[in-house]
PDB file of N, CA and C in Angstrom:
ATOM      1  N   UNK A   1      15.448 -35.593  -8.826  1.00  0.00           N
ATOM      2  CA  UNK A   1      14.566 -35.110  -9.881  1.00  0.00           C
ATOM      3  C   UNK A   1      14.090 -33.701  -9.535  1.00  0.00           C
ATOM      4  N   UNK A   2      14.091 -32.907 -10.387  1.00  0.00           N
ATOM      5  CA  UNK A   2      13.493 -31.558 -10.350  1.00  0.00           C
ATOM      6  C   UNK A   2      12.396 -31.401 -10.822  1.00  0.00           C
ATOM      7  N   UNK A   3      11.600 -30.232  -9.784  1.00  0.00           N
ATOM      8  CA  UNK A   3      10.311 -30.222 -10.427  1.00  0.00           C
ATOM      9  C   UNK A   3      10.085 -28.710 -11.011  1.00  0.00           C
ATOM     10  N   UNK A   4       9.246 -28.992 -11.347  1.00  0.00           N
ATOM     11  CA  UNK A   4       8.433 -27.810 -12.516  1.00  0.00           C
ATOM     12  C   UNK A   4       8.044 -27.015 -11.929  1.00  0.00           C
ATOM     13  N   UNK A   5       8.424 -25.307 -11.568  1.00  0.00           N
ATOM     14  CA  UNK A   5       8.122 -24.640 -11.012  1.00  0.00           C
ATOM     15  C   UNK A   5       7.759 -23.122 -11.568  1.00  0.00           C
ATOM     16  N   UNK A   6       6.553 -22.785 -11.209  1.00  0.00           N
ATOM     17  CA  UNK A   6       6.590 -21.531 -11.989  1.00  0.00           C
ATOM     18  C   UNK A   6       7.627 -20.508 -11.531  1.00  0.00           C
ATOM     19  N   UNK A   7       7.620 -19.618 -12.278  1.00  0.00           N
ATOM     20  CA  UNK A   7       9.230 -18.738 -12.569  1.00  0.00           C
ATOM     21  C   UNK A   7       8.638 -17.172 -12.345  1.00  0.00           C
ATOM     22  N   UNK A   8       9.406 -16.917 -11.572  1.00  0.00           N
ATOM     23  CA  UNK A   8       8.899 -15.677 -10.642  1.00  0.00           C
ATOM     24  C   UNK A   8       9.590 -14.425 -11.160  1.00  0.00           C
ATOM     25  N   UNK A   9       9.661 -13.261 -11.308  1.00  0.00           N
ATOM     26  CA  UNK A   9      10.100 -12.174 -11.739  1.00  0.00           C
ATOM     27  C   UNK A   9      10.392 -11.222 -10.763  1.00  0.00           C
ATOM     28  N   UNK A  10      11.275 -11.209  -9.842  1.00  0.00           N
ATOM     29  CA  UNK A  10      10.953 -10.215  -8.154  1.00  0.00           C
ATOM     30  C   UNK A  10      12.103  -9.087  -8.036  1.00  0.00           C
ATOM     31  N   UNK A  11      11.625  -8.013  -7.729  1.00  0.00           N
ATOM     32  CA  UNK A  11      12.814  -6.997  -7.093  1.00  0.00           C
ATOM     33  C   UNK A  11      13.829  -8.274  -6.173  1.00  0.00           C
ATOM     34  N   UNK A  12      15.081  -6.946  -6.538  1.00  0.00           N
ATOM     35  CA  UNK A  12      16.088  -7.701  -5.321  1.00  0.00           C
ATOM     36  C   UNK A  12      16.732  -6.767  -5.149  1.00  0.00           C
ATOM     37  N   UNK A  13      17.452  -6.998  -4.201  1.00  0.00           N
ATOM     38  CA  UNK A  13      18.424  -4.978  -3.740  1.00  0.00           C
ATOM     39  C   UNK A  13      19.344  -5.151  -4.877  1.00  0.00           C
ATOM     40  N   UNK A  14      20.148  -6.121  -5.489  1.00  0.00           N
ATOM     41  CA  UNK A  14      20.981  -5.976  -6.479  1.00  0.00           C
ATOM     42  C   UNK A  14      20.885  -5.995  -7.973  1.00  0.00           C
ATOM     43  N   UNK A  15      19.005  -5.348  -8.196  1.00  0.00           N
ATOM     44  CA  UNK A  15      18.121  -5.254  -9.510  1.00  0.00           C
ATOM     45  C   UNK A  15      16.762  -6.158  -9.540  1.00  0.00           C
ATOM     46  N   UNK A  16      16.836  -7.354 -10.309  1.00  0.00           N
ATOM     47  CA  UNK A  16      15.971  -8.414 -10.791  1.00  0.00           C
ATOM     48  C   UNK A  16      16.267  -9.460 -10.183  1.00  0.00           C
ATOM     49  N   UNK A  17      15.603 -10.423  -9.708  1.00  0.00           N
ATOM     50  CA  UNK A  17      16.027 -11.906  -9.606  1.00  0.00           C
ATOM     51  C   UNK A  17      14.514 -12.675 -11.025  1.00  0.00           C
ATOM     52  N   UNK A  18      15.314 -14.011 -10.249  1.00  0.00           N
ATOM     53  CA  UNK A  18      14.546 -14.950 -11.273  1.00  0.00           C
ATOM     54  C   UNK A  18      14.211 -16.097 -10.190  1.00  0.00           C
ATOM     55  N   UNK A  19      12.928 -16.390  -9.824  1.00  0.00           N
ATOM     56  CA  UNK A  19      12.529 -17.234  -8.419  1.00  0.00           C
ATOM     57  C   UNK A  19      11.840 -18.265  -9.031  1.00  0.00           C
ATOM     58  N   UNK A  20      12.096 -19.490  -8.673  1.00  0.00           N
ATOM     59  CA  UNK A  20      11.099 -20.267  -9.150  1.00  0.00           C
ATOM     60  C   UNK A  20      10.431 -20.487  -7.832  1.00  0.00           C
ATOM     61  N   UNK A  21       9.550 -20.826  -7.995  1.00  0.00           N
ATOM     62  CA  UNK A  21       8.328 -20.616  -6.756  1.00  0.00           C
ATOM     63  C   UNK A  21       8.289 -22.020  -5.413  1.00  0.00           C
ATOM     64  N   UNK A  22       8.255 -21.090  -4.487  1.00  0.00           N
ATOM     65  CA  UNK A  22       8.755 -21.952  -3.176  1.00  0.00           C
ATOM     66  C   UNK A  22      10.352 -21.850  -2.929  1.00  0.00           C
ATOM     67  N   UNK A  23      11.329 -21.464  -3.673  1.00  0.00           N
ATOM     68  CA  UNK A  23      12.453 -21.392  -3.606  1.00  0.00           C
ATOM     69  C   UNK A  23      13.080 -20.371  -2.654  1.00  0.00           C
ATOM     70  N   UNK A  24      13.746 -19.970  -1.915  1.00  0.00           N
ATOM     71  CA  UNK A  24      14.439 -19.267  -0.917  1.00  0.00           C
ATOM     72  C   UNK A  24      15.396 -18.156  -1.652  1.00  0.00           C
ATOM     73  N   UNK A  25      16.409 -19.397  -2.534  1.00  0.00           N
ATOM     74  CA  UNK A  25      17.767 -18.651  -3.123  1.00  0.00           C
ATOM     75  C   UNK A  25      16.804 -18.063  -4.846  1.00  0.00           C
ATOM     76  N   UNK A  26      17.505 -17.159  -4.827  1.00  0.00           N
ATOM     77  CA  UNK A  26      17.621 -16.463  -6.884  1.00  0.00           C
ATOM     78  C   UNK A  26      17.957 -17.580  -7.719  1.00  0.00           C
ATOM     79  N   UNK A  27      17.043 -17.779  -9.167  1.00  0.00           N
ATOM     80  CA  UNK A  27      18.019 -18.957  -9.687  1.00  0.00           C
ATOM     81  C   UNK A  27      19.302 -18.211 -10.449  1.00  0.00           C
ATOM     82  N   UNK A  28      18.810 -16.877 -10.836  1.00  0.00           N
ATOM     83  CA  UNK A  28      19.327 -15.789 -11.478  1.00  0.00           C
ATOM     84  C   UNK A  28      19.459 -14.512 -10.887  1.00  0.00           C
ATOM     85  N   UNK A  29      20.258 -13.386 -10.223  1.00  0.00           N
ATOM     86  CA  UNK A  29      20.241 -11.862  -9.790  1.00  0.00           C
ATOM     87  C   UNK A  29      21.149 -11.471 -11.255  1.00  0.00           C
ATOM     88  N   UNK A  30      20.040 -10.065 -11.951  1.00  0.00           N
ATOM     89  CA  UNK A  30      20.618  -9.788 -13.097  1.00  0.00           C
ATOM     90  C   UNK A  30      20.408  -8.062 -12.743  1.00  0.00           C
ATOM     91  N   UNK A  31      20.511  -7.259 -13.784  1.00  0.00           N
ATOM     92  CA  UNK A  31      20.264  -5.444 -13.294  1.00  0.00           C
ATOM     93  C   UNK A  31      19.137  -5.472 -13.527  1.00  0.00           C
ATOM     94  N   UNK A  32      18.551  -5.872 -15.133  1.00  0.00           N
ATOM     95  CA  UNK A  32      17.286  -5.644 -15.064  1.00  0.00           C
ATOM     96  C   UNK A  32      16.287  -6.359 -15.476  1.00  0.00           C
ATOM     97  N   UNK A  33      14.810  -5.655 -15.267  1.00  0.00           N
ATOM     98  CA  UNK A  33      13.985  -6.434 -15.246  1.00  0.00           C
ATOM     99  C   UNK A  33      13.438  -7.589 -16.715  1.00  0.00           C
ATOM    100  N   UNK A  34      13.553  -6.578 -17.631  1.00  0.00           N
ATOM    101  CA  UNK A  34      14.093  -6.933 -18.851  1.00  0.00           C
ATOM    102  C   UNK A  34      14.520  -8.363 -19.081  1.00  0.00           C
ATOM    103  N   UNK A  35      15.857  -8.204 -18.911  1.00  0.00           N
ATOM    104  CA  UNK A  35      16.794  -9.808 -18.742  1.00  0.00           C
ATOM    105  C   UNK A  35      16.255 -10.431 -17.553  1.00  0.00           C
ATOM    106  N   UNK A  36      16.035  -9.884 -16.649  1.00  0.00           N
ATOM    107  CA  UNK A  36      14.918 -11.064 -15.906  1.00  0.00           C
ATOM    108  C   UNK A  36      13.882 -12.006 -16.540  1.00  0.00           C
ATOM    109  N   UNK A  37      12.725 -10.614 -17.315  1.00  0.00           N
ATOM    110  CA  UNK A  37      11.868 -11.551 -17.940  1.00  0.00           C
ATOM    111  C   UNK A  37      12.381 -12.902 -18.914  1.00  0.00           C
ATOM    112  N   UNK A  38      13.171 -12.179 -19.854  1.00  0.00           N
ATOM    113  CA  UNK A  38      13.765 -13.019 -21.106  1.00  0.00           C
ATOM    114  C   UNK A  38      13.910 -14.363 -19.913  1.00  0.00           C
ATOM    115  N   UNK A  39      14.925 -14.133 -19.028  1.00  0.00           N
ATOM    116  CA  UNK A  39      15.632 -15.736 -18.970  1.00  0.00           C
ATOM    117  C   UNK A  39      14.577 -16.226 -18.368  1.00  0.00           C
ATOM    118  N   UNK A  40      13.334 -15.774 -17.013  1.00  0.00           N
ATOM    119  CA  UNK A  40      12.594 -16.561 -16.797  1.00  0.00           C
ATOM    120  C   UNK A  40      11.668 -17.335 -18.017  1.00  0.00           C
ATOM    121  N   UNK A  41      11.089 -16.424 -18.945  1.00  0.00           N
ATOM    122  CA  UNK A  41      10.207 -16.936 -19.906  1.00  0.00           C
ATOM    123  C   UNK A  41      11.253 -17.884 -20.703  1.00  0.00           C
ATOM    124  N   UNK A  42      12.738 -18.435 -20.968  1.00  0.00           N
ATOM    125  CA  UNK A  42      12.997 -19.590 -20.982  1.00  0.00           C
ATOM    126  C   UNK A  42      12.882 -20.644 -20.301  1.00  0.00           C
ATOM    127  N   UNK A  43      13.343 -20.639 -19.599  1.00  0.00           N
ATOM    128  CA  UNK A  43      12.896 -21.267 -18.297  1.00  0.00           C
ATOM    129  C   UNK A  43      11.418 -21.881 -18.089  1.00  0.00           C
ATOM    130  N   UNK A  44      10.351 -20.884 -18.574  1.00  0.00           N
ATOM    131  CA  UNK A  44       8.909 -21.773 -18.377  1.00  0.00           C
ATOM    132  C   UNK A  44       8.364 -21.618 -19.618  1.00  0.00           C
ATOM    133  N   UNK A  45       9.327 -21.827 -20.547  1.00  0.00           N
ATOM    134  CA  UNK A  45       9.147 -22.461 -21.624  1.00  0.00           C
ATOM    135  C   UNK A  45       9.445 -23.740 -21.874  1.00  0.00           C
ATOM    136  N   UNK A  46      10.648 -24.242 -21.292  1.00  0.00           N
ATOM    137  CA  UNK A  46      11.189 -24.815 -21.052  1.00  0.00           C
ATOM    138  C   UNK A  46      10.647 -26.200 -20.201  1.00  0.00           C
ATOM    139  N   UNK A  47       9.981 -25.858 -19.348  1.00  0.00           N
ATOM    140  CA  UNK A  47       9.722 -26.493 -18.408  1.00  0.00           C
ATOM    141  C   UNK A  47       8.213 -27.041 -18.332  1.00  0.00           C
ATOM    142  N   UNK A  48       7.628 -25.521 -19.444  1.00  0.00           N
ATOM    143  CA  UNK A  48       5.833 -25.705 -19.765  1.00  0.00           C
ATOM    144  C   UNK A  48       5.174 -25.761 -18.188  1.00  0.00           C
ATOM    145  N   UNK A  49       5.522 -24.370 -17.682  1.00  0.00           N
ATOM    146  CA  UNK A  49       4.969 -23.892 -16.406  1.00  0.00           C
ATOM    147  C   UNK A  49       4.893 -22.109 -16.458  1.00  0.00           C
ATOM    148  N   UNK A  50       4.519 -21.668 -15.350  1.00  0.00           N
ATOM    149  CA  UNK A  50       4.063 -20.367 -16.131  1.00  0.00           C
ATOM    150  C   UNK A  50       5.089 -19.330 -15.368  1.00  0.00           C
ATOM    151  N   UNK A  51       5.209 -17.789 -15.766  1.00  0.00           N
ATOM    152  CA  UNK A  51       6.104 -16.744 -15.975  1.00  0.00           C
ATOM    153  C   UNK A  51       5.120 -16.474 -14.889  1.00  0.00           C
ATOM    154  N   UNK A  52       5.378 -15.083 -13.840  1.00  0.00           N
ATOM    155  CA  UNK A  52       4.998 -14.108 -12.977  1.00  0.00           C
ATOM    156  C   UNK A  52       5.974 -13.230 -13.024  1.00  0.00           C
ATOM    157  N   UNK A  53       5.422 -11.627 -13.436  1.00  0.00           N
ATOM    158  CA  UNK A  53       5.996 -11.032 -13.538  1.00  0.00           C
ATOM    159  C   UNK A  53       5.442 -10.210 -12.241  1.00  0.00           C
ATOM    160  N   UNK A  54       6.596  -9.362 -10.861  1.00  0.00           N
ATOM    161  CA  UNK A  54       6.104  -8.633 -10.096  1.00  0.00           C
ATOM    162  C   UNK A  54       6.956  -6.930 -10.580  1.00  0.00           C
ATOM    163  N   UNK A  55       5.666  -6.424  -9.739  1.00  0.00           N
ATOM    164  CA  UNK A  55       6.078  -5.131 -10.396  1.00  0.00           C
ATOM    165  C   UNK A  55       7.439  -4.674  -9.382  1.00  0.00           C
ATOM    166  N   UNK A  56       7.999  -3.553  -9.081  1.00  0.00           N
ATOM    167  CA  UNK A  56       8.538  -3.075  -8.131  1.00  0.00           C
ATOM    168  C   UNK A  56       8.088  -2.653  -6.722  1.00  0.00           C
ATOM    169  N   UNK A  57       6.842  -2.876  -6.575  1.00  0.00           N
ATOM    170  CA  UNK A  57       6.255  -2.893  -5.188  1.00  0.00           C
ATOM    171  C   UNK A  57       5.896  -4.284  -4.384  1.00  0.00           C
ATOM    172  N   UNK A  58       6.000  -5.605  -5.681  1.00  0.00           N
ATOM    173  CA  UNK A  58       6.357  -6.772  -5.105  1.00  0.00           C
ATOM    174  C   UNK A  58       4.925  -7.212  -5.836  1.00  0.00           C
ATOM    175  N   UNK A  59       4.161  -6.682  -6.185  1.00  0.00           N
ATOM    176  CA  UNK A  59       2.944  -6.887  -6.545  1.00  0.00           C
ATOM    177  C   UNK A  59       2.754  -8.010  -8.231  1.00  0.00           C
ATOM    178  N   UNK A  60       2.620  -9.034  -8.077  1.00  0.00           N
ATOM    179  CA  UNK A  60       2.085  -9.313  -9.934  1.00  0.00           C
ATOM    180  C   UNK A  60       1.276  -8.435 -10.627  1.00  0.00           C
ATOM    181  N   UNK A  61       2.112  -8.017 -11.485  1.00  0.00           N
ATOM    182  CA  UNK A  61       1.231  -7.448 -12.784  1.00  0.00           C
ATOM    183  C   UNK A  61       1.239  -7.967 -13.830  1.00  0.00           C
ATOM    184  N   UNK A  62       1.557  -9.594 -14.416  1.00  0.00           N
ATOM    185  CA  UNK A  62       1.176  -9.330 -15.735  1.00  0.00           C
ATOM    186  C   UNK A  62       1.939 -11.378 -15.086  1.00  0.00           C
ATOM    187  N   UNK A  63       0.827 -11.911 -16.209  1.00  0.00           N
ATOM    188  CA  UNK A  63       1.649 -13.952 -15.833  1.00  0.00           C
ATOM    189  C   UNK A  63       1.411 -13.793 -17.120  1.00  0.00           C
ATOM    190  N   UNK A  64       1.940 -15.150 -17.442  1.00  0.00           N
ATOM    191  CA  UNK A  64       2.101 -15.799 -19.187  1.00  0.00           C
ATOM    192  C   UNK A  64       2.375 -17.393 -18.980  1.00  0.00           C
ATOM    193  N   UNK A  65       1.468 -18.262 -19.175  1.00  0.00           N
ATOM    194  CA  UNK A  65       1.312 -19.932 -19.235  1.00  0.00           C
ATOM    195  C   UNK A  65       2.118 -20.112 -20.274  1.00  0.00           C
ATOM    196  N   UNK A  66       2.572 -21.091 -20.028  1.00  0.00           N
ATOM    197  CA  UNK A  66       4.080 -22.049 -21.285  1.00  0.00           C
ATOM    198  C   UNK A  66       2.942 -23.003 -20.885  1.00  0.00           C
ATOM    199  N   UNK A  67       2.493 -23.932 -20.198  1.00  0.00           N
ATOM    200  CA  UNK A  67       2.073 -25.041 -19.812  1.00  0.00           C
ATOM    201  C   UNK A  67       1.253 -25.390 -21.018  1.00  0.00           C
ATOM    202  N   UNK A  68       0.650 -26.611 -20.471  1.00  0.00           N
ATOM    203  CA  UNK A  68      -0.637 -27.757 -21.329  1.00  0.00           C
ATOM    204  C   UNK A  68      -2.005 -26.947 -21.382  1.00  0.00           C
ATOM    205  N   UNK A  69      -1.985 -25.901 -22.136  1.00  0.00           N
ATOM    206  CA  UNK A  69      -3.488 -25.111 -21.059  1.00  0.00           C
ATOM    207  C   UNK A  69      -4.682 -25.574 -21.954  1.00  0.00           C
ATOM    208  N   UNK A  70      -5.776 -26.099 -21.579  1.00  0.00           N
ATOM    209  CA  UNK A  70      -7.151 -26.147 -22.621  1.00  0.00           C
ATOM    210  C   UNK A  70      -7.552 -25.450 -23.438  1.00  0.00           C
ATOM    211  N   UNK A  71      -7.853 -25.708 -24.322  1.00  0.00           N
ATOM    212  CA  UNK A  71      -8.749 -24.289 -25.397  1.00  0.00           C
ATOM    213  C   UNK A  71      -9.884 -25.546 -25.765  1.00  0.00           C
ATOM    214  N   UNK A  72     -10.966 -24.581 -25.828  1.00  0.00           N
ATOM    215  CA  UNK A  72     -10.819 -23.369 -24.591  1.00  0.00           C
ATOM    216  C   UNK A  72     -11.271 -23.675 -23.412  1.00  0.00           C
ATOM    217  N   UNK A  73     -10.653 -22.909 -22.485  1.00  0.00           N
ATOM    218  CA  UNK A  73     -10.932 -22.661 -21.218  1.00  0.00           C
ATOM    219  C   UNK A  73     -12.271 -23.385 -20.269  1.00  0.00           C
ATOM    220  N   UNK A  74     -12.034 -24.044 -19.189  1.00  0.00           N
ATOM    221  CA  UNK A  74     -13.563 -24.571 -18.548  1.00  0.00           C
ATOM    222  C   UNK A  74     -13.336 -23.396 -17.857  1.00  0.00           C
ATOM    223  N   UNK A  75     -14.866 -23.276 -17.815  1.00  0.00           N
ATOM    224  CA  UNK A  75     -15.594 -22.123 -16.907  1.00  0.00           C
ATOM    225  C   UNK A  75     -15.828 -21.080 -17.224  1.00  0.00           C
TER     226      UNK A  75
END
């Protein structure tokens, strides 16, 4: 059984990968970041877990929830 993992957006020397989180290997190495995003945000659409997008310094700049999320929000 596979589990639900959020979907990572990361430099790689050969462009974009596509990481789902805790994972070692790429599920995807594409050129760019672009088609990175697209296929991850299937993926945690898919799966109803969330997108991380990192910038080129490795840094997150920007997530997006697919998941069950409350509205609104506790806290």
């Amino acid at each position: 059984m596979t589990k639900n993992r959020n979907q990572h957006v990361v430099p790689h020397p050969e462009g974009w990968a596509v990481k789902g989180a805790g994972s070692e290997r790429a599920t995807k190495v594409v050129e760019t970041q672009r088609e990175a995003i697209s296929i991850a945000r299937g993926i945690a659409q898919n799966q109803g877990t969330e997108m991380l997008i990192h910038g080129e310094n490795g840094r997150i700049r920007e997530r997006n929830s697919y998941g069950n999320d409350p509205f609104p929000p506790k806290g």
